[in-house]
Protein backbone atom coordinates (compact mmCIF):
# COMPACT_ATOMS: atom_id res chain seq x y z
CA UNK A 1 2.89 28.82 -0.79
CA UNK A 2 4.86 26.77 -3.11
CA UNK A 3 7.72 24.40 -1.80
CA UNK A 4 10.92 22.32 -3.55
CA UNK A 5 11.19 19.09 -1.82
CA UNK A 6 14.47 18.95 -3.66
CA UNK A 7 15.58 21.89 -2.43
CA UNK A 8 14.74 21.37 1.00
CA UNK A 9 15.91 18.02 2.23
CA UNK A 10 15.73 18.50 6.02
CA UNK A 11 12.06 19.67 5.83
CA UNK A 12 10.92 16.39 3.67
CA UNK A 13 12.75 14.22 5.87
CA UNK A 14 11.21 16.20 9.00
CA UNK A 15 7.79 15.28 7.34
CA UNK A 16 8.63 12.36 5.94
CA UNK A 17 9.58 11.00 10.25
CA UNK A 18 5.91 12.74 11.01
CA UNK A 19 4.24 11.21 8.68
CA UNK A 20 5.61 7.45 9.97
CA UNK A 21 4.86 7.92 13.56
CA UNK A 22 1.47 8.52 12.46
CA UNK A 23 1.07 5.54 10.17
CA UNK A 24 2.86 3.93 13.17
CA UNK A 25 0.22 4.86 15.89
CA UNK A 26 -2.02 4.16 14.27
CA UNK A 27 -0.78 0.35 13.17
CA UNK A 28 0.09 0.38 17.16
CA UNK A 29 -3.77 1.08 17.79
CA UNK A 30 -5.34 -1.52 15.60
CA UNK A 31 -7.14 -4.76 16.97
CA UNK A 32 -4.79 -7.06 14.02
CA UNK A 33 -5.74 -10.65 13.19
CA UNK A 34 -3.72 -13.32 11.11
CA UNK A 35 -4.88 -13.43 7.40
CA UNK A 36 -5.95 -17.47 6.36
CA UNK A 37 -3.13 -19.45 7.12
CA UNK A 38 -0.55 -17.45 8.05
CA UNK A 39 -0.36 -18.77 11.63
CA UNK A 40 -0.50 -22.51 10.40
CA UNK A 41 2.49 -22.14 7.64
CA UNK A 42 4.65 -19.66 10.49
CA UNK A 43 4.27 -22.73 12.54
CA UNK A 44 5.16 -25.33 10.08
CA UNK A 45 8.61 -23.06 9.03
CA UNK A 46 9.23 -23.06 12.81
CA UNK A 47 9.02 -26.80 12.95
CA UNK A 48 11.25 -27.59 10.27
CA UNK A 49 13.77 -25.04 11.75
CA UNK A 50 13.46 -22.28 8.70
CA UNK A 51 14.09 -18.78 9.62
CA UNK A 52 11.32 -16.09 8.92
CA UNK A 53 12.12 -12.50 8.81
CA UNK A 54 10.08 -9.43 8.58
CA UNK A 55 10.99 -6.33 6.46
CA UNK A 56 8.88 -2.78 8.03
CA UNK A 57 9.28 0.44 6.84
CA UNK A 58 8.56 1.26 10.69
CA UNK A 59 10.41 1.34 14.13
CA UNK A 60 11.03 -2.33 15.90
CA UNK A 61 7.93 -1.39 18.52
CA UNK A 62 5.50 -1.16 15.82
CA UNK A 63 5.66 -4.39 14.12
CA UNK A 64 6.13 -6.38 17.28
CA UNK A 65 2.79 -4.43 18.70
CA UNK A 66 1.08 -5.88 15.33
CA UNK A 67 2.51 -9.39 15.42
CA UNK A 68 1.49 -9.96 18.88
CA UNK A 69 -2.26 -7.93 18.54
CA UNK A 70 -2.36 -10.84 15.46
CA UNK A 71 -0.99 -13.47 17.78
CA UNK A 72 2.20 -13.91 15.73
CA UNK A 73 4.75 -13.28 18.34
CA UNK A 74 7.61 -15.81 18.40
CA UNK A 75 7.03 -17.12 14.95
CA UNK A 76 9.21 -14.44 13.36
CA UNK A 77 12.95 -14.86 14.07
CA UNK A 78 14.35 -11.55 12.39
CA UNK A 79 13.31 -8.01 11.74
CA UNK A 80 14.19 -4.98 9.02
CA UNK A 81 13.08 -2.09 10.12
CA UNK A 82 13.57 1.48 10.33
CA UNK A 83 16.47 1.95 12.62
CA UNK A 84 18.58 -0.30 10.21
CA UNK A 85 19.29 2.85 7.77
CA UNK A 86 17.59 1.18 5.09
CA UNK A 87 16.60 3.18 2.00
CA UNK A 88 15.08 0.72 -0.01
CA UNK A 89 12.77 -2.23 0.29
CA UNK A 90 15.72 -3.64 -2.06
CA UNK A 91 18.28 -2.67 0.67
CA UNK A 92 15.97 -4.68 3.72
CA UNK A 93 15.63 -7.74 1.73
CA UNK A 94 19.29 -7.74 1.40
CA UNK A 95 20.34 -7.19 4.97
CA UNK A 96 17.23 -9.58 6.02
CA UNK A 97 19.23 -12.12 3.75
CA UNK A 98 22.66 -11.15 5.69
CA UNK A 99 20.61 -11.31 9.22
CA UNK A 100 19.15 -14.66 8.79
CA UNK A 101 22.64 -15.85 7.27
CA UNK A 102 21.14 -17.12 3.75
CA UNK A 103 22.07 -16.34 0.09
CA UNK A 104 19.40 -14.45 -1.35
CA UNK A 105 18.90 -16.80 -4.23
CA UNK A 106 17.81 -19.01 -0.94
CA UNK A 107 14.88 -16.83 0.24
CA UNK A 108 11.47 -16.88 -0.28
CA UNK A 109 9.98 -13.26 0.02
CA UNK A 110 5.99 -12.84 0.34
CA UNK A 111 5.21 -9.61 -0.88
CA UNK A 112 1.81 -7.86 -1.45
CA UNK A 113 2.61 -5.20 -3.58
CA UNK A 114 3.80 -5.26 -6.96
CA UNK A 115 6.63 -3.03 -6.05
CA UNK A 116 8.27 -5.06 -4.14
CA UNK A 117 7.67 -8.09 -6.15
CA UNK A 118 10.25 -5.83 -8.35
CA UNK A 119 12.11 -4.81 -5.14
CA UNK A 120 12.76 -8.57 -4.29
CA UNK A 121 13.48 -9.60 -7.78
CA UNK A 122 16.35 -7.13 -7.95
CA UNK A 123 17.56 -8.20 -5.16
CA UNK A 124 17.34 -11.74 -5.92
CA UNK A 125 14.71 -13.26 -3.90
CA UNK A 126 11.95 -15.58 -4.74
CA UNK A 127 9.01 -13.67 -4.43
CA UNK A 128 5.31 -14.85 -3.47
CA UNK A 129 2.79 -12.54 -4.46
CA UNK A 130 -0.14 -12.52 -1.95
CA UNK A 131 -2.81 -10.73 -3.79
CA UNK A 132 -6.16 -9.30 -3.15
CA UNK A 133 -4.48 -5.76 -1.80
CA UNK A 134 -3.36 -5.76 -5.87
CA UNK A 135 -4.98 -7.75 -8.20
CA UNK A 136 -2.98 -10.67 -9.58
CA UNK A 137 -2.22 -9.30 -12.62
CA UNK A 138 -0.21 -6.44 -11.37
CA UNK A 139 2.02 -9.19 -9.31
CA UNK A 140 2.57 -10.94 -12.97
CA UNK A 141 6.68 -11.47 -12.21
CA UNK A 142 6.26 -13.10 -9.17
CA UNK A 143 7.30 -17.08 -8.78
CA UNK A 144 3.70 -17.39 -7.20
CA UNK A 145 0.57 -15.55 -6.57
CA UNK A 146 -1.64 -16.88 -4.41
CA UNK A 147 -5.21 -15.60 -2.71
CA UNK A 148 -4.25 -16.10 1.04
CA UNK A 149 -0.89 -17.92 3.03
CA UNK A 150 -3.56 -21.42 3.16
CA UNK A 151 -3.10 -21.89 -0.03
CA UNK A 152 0.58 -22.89 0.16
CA UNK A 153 2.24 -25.96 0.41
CA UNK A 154 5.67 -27.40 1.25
CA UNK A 155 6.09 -28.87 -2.25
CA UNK A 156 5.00 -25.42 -3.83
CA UNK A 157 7.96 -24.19 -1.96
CA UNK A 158 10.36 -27.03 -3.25
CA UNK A 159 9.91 -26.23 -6.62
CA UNK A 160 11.21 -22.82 -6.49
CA UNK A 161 14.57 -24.20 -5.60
CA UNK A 162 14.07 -27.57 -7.96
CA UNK A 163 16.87 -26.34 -10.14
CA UNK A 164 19.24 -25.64 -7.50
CA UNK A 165 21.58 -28.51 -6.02
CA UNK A 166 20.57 -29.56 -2.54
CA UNK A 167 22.61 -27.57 0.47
């Protein structure tokens, strides 16, 4: 049996929808918990009035499931998901941008992957590289890599825009 994804676009999309609401049941199903410090700096952006968005590949019910299994809910303002039409993690960052009403040059992305360290890049984010899924050297073009959300700080933030005249 030998198939052409290329030639056979419904099929690969039909698999490609399976395929998520799989990956999505599963994420549904899972007991989550907030990685080190992640609760504490959601918190302290919430305080000081910042908006946080989240970019997922999936439908809206499946990240809200996870946020509130990791007891995140109502510290994320914003989400990019599935039902948005976006193709590309590029595409997400930039309608996240438009849906939080900031510039992109503005926005501080934390990414775990090294491909969308790129992804944000090209679109003209700041990215954070959270490592240990990757090791750090794969995240090498990131503004910062860091081994959990507890190790940032406020001032690690303000240097990113230190060039940039105050808004």
């Amino acid at each position: 049996f030998l198939w052409d994804p290329d030639n056979d676009f419904v099929r690969c999309q039909k698999l490609a929808f399976e395929y998520a609401e799989v990956i999505g049941r599963d994420i549904v199903a899972h007991e989550w918990e907030a990685t080190d410090g992640a609760v504490e700096w959601l918190k302290l952006l919430r305080k000081y009035e910042v908006p946080c968005l989240l970019c997922s590949p999936f439908d809206v019910y499946t990240p809200e499931q996870a946020l509130e299994k990791a007891n995140l809910a109502g510290l994320i303002d914003v989400a990019v998901t599935s039902e948005d039409g976006c193709e590309t993690a590029e595409q997400a960052f930039l309608l996240g941008c438009l849906k939080i009403h900031r510039p992109p040059s503005r926005v501080v992305a934390f990414v775990d992957e090294p491909t969308d360290v790129m992804a944000a890049l090209d679109a003209y984010l700041k990215p954070v590289a959270v490592y240990g899924k990757f090791p750090a050297y794969e995240m090498r073009p990131a503004y910062s890599k860091i081994p959990s959300l507890g190790d940032l700080t406020v001032m690690s933030m303000r240097e990113f825009f230190a060039d940039e005249p105050p808004r």
